[in-house]
Protein backbone atom coordinates (compact mmCIF):
# COMPACT_ATOMS: atom_id res chain seq x y z
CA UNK A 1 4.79 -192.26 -84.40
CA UNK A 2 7.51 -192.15 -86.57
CA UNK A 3 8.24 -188.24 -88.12
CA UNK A 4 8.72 -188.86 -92.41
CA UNK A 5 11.04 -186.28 -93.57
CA UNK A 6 10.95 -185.72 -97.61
CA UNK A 7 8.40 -185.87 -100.04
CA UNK A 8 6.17 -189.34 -100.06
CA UNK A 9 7.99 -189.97 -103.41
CA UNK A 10 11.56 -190.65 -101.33
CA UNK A 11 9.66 -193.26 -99.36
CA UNK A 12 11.23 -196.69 -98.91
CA UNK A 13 14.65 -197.86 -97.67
CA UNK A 14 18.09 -196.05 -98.64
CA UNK A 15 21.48 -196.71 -97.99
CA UNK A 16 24.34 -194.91 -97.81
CA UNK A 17 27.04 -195.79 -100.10
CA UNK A 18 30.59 -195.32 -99.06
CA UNK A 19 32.75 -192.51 -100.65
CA UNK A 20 34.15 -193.75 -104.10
CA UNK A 21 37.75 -194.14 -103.96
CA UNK A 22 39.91 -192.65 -106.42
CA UNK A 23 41.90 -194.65 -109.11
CA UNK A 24 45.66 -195.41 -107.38
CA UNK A 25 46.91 -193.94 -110.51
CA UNK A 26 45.06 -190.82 -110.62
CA UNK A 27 45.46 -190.14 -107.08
CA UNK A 28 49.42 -190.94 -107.70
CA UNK A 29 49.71 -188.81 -110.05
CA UNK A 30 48.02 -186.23 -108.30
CA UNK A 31 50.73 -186.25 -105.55
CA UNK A 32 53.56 -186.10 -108.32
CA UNK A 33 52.26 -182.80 -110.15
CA UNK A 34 51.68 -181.63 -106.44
CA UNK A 35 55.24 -182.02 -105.31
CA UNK A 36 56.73 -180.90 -108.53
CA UNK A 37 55.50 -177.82 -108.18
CA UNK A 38 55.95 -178.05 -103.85
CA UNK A 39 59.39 -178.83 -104.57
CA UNK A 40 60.72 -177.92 -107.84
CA UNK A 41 63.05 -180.91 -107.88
CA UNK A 42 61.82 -183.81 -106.90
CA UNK A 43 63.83 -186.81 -105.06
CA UNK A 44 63.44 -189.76 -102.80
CA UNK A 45 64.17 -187.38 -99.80
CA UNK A 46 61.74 -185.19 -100.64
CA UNK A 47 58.79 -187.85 -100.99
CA UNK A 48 60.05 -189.73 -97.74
CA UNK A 49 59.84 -186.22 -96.11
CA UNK A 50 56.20 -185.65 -97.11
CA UNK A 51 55.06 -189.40 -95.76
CA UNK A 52 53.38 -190.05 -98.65
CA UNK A 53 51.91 -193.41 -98.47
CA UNK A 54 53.47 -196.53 -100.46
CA UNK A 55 56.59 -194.37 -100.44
CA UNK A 56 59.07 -193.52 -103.12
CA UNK A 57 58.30 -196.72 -105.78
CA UNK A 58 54.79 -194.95 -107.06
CA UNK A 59 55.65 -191.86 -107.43
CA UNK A 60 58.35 -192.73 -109.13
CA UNK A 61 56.36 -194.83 -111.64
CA UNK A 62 54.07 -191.61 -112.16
CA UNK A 63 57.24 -189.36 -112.49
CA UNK A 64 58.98 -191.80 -115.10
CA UNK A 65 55.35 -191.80 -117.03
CA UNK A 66 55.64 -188.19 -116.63
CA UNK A 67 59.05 -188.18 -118.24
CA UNK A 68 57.97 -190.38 -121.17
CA UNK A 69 55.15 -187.70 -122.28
CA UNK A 70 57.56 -184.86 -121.97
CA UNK A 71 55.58 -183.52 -119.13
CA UNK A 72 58.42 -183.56 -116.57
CA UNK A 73 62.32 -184.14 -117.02
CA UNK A 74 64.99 -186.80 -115.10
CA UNK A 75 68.40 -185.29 -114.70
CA UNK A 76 71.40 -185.34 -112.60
CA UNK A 77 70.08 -181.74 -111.52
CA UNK A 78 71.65 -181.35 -108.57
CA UNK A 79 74.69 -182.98 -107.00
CA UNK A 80 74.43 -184.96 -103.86
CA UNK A 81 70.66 -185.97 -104.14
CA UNK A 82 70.83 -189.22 -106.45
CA UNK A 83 70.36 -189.88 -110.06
CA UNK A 84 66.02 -190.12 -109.38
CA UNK A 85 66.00 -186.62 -109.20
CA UNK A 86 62.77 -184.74 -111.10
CA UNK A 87 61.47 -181.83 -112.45
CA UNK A 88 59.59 -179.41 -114.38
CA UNK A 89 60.78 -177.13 -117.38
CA UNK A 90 60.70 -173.70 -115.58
CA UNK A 91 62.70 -175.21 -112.66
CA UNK A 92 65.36 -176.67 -114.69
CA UNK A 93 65.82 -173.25 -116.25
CA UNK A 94 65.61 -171.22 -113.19
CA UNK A 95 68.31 -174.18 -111.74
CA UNK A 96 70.75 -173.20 -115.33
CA UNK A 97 69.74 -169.28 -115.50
CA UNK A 98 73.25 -167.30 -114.96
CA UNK A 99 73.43 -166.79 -111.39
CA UNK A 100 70.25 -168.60 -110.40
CA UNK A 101 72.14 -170.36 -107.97
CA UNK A 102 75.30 -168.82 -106.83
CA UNK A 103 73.61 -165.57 -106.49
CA UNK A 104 74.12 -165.08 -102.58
CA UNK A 105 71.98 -161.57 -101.00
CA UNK A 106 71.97 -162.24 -97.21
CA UNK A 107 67.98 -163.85 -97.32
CA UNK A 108 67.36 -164.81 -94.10
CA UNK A 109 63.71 -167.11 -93.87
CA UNK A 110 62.32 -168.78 -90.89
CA UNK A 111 60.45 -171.64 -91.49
CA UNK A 112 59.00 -174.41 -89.20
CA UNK A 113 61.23 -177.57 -89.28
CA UNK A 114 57.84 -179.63 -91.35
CA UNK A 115 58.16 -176.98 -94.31
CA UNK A 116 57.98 -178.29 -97.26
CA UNK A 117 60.31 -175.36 -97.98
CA UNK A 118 63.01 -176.49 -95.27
CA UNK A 119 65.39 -179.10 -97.76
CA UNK A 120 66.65 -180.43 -94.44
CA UNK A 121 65.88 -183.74 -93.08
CA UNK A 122 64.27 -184.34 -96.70
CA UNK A 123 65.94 -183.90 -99.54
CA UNK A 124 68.93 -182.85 -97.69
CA UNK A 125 70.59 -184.52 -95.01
CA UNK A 126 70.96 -182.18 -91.35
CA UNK A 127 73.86 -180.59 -92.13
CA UNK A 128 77.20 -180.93 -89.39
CA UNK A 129 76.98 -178.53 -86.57
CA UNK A 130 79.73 -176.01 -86.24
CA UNK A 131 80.49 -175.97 -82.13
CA UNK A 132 80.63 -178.38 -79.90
CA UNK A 133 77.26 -179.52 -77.79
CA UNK A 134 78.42 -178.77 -74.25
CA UNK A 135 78.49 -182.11 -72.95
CA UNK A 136 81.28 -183.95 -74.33
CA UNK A 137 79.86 -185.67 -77.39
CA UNK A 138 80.40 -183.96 -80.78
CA UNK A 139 78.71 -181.57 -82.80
CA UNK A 140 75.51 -183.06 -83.75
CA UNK A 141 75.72 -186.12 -80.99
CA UNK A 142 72.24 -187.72 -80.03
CA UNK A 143 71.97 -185.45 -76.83
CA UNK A 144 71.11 -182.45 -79.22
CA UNK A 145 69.55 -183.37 -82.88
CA UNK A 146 67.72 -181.47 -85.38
CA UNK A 147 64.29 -183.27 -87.18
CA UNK A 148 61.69 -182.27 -89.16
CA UNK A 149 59.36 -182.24 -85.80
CA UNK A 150 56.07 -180.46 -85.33
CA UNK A 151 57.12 -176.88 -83.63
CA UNK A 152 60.62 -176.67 -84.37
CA UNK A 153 61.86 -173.83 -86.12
CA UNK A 154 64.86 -173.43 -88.70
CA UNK A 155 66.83 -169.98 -89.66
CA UNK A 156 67.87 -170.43 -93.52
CA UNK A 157 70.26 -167.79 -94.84
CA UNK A 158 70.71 -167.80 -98.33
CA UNK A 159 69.38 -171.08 -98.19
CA UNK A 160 72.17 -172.57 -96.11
CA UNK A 161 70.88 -173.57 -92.22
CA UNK A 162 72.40 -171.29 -89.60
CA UNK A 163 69.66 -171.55 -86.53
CA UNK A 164 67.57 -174.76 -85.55
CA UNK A 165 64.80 -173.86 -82.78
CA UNK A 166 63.51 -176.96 -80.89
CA UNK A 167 60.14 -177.14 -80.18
CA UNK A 168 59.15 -174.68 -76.97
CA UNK A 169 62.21 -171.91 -78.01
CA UNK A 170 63.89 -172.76 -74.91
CA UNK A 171 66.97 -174.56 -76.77
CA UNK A 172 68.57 -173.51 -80.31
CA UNK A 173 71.37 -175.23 -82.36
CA UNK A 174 73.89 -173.37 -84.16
CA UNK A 175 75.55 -174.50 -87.85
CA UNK A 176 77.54 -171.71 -88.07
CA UNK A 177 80.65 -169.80 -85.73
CA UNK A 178 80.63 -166.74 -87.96
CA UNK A 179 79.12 -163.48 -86.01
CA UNK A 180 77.67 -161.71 -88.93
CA UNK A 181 75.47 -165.15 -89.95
CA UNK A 182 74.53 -165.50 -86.46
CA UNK A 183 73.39 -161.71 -86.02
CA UNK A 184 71.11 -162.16 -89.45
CA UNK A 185 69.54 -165.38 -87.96
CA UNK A 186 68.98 -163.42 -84.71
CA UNK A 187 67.55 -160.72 -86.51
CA UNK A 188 64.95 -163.25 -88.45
CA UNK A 189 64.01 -163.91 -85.53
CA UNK A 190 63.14 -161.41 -83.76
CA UNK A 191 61.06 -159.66 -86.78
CA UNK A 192 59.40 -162.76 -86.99
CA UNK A 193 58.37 -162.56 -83.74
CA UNK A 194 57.48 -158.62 -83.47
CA UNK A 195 55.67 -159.47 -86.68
CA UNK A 196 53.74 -162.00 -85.13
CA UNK A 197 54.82 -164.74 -86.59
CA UNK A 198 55.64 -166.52 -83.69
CA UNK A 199 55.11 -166.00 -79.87
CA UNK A 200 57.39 -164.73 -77.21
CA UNK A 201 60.30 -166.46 -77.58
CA UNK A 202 62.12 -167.38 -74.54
CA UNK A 203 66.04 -169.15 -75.21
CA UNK A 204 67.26 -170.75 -72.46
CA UNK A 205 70.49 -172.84 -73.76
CA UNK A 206 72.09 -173.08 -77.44
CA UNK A 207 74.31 -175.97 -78.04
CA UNK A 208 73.69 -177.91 -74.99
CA UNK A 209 75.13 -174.84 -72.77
CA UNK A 210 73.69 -171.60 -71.12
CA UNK A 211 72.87 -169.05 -73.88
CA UNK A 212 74.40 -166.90 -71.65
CA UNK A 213 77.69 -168.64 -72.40
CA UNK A 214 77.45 -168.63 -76.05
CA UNK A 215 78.68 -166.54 -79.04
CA UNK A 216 74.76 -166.47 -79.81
CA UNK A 217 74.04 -164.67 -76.68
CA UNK A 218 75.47 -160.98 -77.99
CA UNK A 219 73.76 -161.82 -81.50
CA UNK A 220 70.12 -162.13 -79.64
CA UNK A 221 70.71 -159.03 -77.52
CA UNK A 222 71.75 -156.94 -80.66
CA UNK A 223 68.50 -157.75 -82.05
CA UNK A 224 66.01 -157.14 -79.37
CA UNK A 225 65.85 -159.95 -76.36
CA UNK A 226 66.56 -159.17 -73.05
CA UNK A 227 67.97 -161.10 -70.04
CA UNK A 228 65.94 -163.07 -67.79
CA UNK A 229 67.29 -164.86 -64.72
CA UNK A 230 66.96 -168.11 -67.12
CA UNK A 231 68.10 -166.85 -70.48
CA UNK A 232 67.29 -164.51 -73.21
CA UNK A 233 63.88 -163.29 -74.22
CA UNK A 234 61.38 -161.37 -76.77
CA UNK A 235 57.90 -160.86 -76.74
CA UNK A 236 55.64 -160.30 -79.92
């Protein structure tokens, strides 16, 4: 016997239809007002960053669209990043406001390396690293290279990279030689883990050589890690 679920009204044969795809348009210009606000200026880098699907060519339809309604604004906003470059009222003013982006306080942020608030690797190229990698290629060789990669960590201070942490903790990359940006990166770091933000953190090497042996060893110790036969570490 077969069990009839439903009132007899229901009976008879039903299919189930497949969900209804949103218009390409719509759903483009979903993705633009999304990454206008994500990003307050939008470019190229910034949309091949996010792996948005099709790429740079519709969005940019939907963002010159945008432009033609007055709903968003093209400019040469910021230098470097192409003429394509996108953007909302309110973050063209904040960009123009006296001071909105000179003003320099020591904010220290540590993001994952996939933030959509990490400009690196996106709508910023990896900046040059400051110190040599330990193993006789330059700074920023292909033995040691920063990417937006699931687990990796940056330090931002004031916006400008300092710290990147590869995936694991064990190995960190330095883009400054200055002691007093170093200590504030090692001090993100180690509120962000006591916070909980992030597990124990165990560093092992930092530019391709023993942490032990570099000028970011004293910064981690000031700010809480302790030696291990290995390295340098901090638990939560």
């Amino acid at each position: 016997a077969t069990a009839r679920f439903g009132p007899p009204a229901v009976a008879g044969r039903w299919y189930r239809l497949s969900p209804r795809e949103p218009n390409a348009t719509v759903r483009t210009a979903a993705i633009a007002d999304v990454l206008l606000e994500r990003h307050g200026v939008v470019t190229r880098g910034a949309v091949v960053a996010e792996g948005i699907s099709g790429g740079f060519t519709p969005v940019y339809r939907v963002l010159a669209a945008m432009e033609e309604r007055g709903v968003a604004r093209r400019g040469y906003f910021i230098e470097g990043l192409g003429a394509a470059q996108f953007a909302m009222s309110g973050a063209v003013d904040r960009l123009r406001a006296p001071g909105g982006t000179g003003r320099r306080d020591g904010t220290a942020l540590v993001l994952a390396a996939t933030d959509p608030a990490n400009p690196f690797g996106g709508a910023l190229p990896w900046p040059g690293r400051a110190v040599d990698a330990g193993d006789g290629l330059p700074a920023g060789g292909p033995a040691h290279r920063a990417g937006r990669k699931a687990g990796a960590l940056v330090v931002l201070i004031d916006g400008s990279l300092v710290l990147y942490v590869e995936r694991g903790g064990r190995s960190v990359l330095s883009y400054t030689a200055d002691p007093a940006t170093l200590a504030a990166a090692a001090d993100a770091l180690a509120v962000a883990v006591r916070a909980g933000a992030l597990g124990s953190l165990s560093v092992e090497r930092a530019d391709g050589e023993s942490i032990h042996a570099s000028p970011l060893h004293d910064a981690l110790r000031v700010a809480g890690f302790r030696p291990t036969p290995r390295g340098l570490r901090l638990r939560g």
